[in-house]
Structure formats: C-alpha cells, structure tokens
N, C-alpha and C. Protein backbone atom coordinates (compact mmCIF):
# COMPACT_ATOMS: atom_id res chain seq x y z
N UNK A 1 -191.73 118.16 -140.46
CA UNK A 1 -190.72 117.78 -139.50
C UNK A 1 -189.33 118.13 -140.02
N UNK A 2 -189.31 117.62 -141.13
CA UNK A 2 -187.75 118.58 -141.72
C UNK A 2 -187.37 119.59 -142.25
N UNK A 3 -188.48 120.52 -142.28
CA UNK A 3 -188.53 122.00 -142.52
C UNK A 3 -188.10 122.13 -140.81
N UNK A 4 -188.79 122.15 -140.42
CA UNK A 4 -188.34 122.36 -138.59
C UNK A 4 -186.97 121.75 -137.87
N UNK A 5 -186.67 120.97 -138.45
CA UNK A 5 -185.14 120.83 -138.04
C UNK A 5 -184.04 121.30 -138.93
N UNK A 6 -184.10 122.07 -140.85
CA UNK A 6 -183.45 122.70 -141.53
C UNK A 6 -183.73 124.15 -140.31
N UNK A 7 -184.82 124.70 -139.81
CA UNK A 7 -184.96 125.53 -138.73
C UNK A 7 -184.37 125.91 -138.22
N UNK A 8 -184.41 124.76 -137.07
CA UNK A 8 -183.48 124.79 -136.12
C UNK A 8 -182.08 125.13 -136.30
N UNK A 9 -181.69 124.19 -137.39
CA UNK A 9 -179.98 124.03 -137.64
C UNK A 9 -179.88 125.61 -138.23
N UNK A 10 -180.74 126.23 -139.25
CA UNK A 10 -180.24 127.74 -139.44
C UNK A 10 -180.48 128.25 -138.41
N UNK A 11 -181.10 128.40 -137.73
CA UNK A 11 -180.89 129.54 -136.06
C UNK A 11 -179.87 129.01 -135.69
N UNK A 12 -179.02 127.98 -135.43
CA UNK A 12 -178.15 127.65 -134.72
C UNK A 12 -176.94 128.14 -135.12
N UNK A 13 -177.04 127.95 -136.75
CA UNK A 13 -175.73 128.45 -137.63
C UNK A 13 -176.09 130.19 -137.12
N UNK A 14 -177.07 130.96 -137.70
CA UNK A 14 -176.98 132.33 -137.53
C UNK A 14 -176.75 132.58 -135.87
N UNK A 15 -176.94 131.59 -135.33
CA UNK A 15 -176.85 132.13 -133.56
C UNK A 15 -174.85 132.01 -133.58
N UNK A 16 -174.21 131.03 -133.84
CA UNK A 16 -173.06 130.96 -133.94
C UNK A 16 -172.24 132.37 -134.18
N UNK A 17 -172.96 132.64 -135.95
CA UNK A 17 -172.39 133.54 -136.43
C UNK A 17 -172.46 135.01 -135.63
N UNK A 18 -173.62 134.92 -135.07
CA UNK A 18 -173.63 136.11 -134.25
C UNK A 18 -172.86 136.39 -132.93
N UNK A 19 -172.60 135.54 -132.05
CA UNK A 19 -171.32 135.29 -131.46
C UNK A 19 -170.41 135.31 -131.70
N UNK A 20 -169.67 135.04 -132.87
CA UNK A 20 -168.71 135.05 -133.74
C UNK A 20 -168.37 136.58 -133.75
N UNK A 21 -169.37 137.33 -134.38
CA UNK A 21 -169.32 138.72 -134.53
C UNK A 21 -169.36 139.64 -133.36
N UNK A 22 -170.00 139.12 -132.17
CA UNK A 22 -169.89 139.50 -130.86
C UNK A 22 -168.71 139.41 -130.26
N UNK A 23 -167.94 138.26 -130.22
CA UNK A 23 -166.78 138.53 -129.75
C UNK A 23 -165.72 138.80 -130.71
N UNK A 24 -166.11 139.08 -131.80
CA UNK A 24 -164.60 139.85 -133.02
C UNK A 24 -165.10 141.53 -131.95
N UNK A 25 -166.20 141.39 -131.88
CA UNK A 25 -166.40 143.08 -131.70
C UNK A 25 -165.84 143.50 -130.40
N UNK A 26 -166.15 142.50 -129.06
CA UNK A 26 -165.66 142.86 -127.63
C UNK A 26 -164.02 142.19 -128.21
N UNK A 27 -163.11 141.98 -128.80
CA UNK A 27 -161.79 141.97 -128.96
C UNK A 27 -161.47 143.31 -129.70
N UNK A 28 -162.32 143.68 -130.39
CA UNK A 28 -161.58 144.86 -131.00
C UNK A 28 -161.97 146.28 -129.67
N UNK A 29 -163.21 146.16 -129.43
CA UNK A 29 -163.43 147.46 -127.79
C UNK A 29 -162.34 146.93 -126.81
N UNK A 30 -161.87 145.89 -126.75
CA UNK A 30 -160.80 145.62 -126.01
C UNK A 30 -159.09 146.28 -126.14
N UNK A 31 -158.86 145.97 -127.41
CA UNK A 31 -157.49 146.18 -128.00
C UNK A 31 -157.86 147.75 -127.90
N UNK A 32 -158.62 148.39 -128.49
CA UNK A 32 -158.73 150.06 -128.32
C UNK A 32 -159.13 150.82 -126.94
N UNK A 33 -159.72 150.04 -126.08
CA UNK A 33 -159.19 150.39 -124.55
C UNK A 33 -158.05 150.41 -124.06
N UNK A 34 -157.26 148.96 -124.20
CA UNK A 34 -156.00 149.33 -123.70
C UNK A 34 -154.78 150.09 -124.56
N UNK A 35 -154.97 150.30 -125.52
CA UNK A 35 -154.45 151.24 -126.62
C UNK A 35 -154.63 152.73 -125.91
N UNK A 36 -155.73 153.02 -125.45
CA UNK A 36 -156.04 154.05 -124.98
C UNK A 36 -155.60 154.41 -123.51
N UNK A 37 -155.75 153.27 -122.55
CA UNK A 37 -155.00 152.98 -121.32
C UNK A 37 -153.73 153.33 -121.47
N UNK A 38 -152.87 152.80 -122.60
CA UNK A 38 -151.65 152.67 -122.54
C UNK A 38 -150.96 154.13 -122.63
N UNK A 39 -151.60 154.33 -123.61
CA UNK A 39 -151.35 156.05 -124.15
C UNK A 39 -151.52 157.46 -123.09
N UNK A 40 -151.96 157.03 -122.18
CA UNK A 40 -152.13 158.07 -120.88
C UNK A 40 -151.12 157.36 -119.79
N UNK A 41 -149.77 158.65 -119.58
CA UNK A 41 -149.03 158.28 -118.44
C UNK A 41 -149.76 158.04 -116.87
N UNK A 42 -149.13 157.12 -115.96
CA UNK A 42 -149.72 156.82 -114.81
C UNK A 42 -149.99 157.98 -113.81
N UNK A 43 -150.91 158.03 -113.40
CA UNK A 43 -151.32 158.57 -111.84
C UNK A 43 -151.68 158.69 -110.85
N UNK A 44 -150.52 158.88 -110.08
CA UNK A 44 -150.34 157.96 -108.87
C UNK A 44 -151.47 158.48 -107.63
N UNK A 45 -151.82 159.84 -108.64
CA UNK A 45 -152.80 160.75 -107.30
C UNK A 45 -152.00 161.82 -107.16
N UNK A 46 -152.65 162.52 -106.26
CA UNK A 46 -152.15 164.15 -105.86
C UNK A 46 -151.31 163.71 -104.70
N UNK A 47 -149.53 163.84 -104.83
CA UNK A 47 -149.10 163.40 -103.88
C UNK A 47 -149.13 164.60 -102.63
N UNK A 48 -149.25 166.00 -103.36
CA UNK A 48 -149.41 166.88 -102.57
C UNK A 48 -150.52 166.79 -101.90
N UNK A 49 -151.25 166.52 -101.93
CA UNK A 49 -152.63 166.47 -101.44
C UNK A 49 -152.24 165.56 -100.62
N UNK A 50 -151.93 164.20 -100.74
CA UNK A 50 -151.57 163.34 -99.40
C UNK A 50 -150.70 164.01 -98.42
N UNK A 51 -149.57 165.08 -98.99
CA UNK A 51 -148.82 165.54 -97.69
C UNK A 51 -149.80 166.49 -97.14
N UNK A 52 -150.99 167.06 -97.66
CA UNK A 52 -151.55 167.97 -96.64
C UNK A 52 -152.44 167.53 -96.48
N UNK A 53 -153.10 166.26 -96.55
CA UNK A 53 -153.79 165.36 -95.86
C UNK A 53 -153.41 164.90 -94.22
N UNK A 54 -152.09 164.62 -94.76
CA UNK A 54 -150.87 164.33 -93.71
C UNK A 54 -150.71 165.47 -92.27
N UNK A 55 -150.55 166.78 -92.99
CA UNK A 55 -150.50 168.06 -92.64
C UNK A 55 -151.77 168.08 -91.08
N UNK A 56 -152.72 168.37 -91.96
CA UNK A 56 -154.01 168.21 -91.16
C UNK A 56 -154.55 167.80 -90.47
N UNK A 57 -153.91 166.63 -90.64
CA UNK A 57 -154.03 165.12 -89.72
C UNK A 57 -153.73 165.22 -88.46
N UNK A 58 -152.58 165.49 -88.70
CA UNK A 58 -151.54 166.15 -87.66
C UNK A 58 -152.18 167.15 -86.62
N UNK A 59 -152.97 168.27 -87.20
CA UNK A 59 -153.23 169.15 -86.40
C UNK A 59 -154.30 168.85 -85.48
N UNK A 60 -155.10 167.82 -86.41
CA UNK A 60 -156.35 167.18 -85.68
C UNK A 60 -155.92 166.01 -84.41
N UNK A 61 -154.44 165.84 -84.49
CA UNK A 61 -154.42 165.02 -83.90
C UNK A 61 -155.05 163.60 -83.88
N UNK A 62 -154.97 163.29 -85.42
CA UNK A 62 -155.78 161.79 -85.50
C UNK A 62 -154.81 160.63 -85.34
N UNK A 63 -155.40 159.58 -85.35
CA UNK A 63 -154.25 157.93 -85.27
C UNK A 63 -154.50 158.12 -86.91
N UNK A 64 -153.26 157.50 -86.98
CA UNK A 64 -153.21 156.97 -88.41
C UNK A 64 -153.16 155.45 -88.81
N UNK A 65 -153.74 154.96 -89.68
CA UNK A 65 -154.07 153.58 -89.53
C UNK A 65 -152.99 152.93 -89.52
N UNK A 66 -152.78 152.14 -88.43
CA UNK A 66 -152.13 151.06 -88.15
C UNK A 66 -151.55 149.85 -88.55
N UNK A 67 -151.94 149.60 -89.25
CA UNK A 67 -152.11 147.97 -89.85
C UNK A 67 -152.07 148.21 -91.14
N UNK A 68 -151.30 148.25 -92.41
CA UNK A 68 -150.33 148.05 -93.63
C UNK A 68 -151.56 147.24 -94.08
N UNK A 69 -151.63 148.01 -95.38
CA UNK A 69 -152.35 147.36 -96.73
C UNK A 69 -151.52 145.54 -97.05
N UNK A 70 -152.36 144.86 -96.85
CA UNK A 70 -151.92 143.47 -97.19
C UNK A 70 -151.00 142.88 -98.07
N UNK A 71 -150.84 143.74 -99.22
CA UNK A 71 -149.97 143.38 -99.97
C UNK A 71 -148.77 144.18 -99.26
N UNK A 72 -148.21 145.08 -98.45
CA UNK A 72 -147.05 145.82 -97.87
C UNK A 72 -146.22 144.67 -98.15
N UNK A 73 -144.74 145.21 -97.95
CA UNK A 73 -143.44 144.46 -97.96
C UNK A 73 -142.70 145.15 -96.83
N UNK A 74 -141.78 144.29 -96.27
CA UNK A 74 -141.02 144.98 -95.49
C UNK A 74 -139.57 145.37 -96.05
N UNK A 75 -139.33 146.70 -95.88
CA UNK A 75 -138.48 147.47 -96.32
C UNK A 75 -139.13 148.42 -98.02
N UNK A 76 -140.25 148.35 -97.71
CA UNK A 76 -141.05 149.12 -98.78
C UNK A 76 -140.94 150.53 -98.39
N UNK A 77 -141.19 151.17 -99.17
CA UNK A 77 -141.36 152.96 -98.48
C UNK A 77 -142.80 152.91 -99.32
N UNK A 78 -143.27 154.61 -99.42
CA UNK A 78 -144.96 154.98 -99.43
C UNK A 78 -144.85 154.77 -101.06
N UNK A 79 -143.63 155.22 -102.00
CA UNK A 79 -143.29 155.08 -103.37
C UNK A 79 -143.97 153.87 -104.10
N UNK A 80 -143.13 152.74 -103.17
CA UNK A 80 -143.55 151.65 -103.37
C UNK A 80 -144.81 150.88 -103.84
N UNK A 81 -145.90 151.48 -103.08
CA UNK A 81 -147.14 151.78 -103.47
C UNK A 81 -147.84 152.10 -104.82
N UNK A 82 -147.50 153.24 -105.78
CA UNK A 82 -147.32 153.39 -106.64
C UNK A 82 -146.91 152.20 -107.97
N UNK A 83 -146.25 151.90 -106.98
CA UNK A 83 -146.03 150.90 -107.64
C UNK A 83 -146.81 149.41 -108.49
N UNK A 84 -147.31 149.47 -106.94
CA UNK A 84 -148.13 147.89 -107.05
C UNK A 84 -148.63 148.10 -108.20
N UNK A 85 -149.50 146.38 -108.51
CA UNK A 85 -150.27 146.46 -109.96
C UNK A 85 -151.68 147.05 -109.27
N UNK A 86 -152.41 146.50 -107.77
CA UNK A 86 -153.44 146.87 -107.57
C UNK A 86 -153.73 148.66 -106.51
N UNK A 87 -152.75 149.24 -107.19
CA UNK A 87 -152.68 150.70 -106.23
C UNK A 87 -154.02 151.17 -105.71
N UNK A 88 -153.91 151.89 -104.77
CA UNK A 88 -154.95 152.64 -104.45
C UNK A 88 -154.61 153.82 -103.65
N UNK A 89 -154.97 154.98 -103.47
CA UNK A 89 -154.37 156.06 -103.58
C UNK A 89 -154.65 156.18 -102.14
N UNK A 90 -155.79 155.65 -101.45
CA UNK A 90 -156.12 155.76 -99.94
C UNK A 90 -155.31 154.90 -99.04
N UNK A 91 -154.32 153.87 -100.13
CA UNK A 91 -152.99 153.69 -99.36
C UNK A 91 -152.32 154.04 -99.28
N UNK A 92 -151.80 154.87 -100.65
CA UNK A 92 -150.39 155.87 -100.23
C UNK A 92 -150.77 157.11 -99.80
N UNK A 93 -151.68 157.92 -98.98
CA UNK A 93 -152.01 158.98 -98.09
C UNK A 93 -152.21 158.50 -97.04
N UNK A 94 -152.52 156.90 -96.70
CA UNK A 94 -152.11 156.37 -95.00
C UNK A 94 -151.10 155.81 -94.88
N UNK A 95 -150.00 155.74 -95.97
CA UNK A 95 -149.04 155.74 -95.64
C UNK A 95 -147.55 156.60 -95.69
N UNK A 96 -147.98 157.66 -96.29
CA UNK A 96 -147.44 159.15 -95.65
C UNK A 96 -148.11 159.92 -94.83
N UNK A 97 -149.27 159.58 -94.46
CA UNK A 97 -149.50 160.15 -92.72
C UNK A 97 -148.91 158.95 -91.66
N UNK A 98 -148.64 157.84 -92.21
CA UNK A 98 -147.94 156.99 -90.86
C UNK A 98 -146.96 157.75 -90.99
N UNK A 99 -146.02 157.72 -92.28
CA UNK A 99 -144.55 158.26 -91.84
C UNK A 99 -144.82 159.33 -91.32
N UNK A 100 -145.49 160.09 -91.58
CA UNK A 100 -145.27 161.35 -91.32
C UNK A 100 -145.54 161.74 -89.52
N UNK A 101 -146.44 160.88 -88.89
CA UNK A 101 -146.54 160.62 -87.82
C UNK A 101 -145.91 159.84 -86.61
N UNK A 102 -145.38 158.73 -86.91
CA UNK A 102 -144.43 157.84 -86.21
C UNK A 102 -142.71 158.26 -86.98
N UNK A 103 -142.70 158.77 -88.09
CA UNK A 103 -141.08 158.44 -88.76
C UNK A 103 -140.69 157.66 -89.19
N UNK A 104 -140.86 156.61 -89.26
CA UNK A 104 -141.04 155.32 -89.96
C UNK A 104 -142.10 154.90 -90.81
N UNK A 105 -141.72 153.31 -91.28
CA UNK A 105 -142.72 152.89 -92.47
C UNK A 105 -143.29 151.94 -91.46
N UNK A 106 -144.56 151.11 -91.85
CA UNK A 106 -145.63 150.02 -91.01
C UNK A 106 -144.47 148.92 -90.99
C-alpha cells in the first residue's frame, strides 16, 4: 500500500515536471513566432489587384456589397482598413469597389 502511493506521488511529481517543460517549450515556440511575425513588414494585399477587381466589376456590372464590415467607422476611407487589428483583405476590395462605384465611402 505504500509502495503504491510513493507511486502515485512520483507520477504526479514527473507528470508536473512534464508540464512544466511543456509549457517552458510552447513559451519559447511562442516568443520565436512572434519574433518572426514581427520581423516581416505588413501586407495589406495586392492593392492593385483590388483596383482591378474594382475595374471588372464595373464592366460586369455587379452591386457591390452594401452593408460595411461591422467594425467600419464613419468618416473612415478603404486605408483605414488596413489598418484594423482584425483586417481582411475581402474588405478592403469591397470597399474600393463601393468607392469606386457609388464615389463615396459606406
């Protein structure tokens, strides 16, 4: 009975320690991801590609979506976008085919 609970208590200690070492390890793949994140300038996408997205659009005569990505601001332009922390690039190409279609921003 107390061989089996000295047992227990060492699996528990080596289970610790191994967690221990599990998360020293996902902190260090962490710090060298965003090390690596950091080190590559942002991109915002092919802005050319959105103006001849835009372009095309045009010729097809499509609607352009209507209704502003949720986070929008008013008095934002398509730049703005770029901006956000949660960007997405299929917002700022519907929102230089709005301008580019109405003249204005949503």
């Amino acid at each position: 009975m107390k061989q089996a609970r000295l047992a227990i208590i060492g699996l528990l200690l080596l289970s610790t320690q191994v967690d221990a070492l599990d998360e020293e390890q996902r902190r260090q793949m962490q710090e060298q991801l965003n090390s690596e994140v950091m080190a590559r300038p942002f991109d915002p996408g092919d802005v050319e590609k959105a103006k001849h997205y835009a372009d095309e659009a045009m010729k097809k005569d499509l609607q352009p979506v209507k209704t502003p990505p949720t986070y929008w601001q008013p008095g934002w332009t398509c730049s703005h976008l770029s901006r956000y922390r949660y960007y997405r690039y299929g917002d700022y190409r519907n929102c230089v085919y709005y301008h580019r279609y109405y003249g204005r921003y949503w």
